[in-house]
Protein backbone atom coordinates (compact mmCIF):
# COMPACT_ATOMS: atom_id res chain seq x y z
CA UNK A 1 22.03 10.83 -11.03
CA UNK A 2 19.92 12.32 -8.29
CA UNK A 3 16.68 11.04 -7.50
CA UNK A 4 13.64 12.17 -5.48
CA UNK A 5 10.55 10.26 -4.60
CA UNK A 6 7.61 12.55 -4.24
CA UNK A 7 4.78 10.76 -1.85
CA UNK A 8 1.06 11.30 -1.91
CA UNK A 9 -0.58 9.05 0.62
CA UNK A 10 -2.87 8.91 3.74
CA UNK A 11 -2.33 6.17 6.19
CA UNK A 12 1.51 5.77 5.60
CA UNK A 13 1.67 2.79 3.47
CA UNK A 14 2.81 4.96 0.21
CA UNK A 15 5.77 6.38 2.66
CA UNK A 16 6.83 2.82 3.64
CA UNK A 17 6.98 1.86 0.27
CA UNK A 18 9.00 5.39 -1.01
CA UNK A 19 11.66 4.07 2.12
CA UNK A 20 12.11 0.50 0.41
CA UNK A 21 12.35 2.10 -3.03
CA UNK A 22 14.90 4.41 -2.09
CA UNK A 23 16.94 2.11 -0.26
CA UNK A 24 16.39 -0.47 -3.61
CA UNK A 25 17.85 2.47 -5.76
CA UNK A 26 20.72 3.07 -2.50
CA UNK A 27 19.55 6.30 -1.83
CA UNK A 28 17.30 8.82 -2.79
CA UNK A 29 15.70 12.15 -1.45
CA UNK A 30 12.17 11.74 -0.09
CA UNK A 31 9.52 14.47 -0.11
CA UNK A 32 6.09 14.30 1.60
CA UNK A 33 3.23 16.29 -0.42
CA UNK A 34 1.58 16.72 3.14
CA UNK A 35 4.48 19.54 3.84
CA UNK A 36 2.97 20.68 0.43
CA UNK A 37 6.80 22.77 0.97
CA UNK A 38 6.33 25.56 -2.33
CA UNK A 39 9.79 26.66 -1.37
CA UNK A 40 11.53 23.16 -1.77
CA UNK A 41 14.47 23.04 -4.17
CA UNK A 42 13.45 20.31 -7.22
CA UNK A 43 15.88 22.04 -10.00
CA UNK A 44 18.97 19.11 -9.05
CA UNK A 45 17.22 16.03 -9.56
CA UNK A 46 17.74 14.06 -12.57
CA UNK A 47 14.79 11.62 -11.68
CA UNK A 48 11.76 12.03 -9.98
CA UNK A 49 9.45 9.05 -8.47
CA UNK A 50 5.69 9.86 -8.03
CA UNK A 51 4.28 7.65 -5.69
CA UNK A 52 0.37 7.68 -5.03
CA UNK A 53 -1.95 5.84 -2.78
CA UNK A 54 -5.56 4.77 -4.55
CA UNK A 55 -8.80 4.88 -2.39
CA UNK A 56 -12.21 4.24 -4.00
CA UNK A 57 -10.52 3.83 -7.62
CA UNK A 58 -9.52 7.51 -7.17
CA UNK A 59 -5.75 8.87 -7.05
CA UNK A 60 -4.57 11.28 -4.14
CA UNK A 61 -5.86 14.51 -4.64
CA UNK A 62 -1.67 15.91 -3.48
CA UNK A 63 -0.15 13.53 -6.03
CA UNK A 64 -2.46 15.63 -8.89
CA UNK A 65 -2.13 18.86 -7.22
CA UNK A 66 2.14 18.00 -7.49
CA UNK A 67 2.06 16.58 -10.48
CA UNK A 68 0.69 19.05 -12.17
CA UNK A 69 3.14 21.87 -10.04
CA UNK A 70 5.82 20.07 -11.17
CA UNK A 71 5.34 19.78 -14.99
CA UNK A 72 7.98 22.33 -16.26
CA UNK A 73 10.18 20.92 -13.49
CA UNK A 74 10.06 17.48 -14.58
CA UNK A 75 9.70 17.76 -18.37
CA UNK A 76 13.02 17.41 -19.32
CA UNK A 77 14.07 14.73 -16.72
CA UNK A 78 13.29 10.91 -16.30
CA UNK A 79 9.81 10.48 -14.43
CA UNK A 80 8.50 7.24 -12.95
CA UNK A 81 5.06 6.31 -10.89
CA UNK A 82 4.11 4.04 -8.69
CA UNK A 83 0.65 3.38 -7.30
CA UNK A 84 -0.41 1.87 -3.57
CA UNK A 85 -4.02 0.38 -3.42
CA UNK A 86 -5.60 -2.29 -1.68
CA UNK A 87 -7.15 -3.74 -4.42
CA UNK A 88 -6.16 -6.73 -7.04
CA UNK A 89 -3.88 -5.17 -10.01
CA UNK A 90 -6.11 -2.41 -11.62
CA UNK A 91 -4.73 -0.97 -15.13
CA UNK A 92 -7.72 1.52 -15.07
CA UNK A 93 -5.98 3.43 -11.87
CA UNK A 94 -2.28 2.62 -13.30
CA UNK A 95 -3.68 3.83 -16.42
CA UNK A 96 -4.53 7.42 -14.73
CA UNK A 97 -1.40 7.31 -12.85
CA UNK A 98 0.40 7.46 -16.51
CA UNK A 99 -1.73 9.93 -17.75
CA UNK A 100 -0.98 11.91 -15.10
CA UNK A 101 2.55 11.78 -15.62
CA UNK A 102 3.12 12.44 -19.35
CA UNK A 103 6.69 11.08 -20.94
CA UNK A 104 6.87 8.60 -17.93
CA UNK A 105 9.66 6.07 -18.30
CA UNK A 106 7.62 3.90 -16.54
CA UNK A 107 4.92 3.14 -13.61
CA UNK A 108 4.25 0.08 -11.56
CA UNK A 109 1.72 -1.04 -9.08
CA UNK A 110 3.04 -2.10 -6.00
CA UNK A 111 -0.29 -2.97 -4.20
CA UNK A 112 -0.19 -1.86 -0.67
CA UNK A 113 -1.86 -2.86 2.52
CA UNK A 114 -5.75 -2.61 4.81
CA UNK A 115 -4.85 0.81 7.04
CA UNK A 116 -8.49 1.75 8.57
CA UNK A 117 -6.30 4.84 10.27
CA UNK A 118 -7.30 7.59 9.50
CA UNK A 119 -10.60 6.02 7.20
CA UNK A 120 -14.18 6.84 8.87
CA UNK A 121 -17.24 6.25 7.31
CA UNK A 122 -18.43 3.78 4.56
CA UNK A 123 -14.75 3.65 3.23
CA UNK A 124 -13.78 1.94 6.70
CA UNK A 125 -16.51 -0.47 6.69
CA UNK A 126 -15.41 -1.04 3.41
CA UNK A 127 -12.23 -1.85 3.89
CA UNK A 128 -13.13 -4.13 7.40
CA UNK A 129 -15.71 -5.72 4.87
CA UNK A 130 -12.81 -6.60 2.58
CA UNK A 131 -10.42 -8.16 5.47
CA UNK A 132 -12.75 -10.08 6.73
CA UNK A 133 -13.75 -11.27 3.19
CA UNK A 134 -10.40 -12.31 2.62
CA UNK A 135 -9.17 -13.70 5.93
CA UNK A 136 -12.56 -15.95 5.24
CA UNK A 137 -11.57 -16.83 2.17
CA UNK A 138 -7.79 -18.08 3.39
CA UNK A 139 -6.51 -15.10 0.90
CA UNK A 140 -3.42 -13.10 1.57
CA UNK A 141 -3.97 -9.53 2.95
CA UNK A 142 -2.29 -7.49 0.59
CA UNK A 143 0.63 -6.19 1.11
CA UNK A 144 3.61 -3.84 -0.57
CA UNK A 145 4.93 -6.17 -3.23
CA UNK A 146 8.57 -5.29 -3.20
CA UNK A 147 9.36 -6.94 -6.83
CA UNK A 148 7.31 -4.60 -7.94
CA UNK A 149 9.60 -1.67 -6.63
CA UNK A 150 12.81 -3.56 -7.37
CA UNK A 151 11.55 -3.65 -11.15
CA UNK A 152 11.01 0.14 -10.59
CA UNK A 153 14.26 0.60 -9.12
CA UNK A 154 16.00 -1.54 -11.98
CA UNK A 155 14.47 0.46 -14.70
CA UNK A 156 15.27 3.59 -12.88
CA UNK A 157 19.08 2.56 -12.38
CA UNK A 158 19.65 1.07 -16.02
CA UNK A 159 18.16 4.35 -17.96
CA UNK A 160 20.32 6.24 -15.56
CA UNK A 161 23.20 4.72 -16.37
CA UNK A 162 22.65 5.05 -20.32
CA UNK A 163 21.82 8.30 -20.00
CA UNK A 164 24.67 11.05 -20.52
């Protein structure tokens, strides 16, 4: 079955985590919502990925626009979500990620990690606040939790393979 990751992110963090996905499911098509491509081909895939970055408890504005786009594509297939944020687990935000993606087979939160590129304003002081908060603290910085994608990529690859 064919697979394609669509990526909404800012700083890079929700593309590094579409690369380990896709190399966790041994291959997989990868398409960047920043192309925002209307002419790309979706029709072969079996399975399509959603991944979006969180900032300020709010999904990426491309990973709506897309999902939405992609509705009538994607209704009869096998859709997953996954959800890069800098913040502890938050079912709120992997709540809307769902809702966004009705019939979902399933959506995980894979946390993510403190990029200030790219960030101005109070959302980069924010997010220096926070590291420094943490680092005082002795708490990890977070980080892409890959057993979060490999239970992604474990549901994807056993529904594929009971699927006709």
């Amino acid at each position: 079955m064919k697979t394609i990751i669509i990526v909404s992110g800012h700083c890079g963090t929700t593309m590094k985590a579409a690369r380990m996905l896709a190399e966790k499911l041994g291959g997989a098509d990868i398409f960047d919502t920043k192309d925002d491509n209307a002419s790309f081909d979706f029709s072969s895939y079996d399975n399509f990925v959603f991944g979006s970055n969180m900032r300020m408890f709010m999904l990426n504005g491309r990973f709506k626009k897309w999902a939405g786009k992609l509705k009538k594509q994607y209704k009869s297939k096998n859709v997953y979500g996954y959800l890069i944020g800098c913040m502890e687990t938050n079912d709120k935000a992997l709540a809307k990620l769902s809702n966004k993606l009705p019939g979902n087979k399933g959506v995980v939160y894979a946390w993510g990690e403190f990029v200030t590129e790219g960030v101005s304003g109070q959302t980069a002081g924010m997010y220096e606040n926070m590291k420094k908060d943490s680092l005082e603290k002795g708490k990890d910085l977070p980080h892409i939790r890959e057993e979060e994608l490999e239970k992604l990529a474990q549901l994807i690859c056993n529904i594929s393979r009971h699927l006709p």
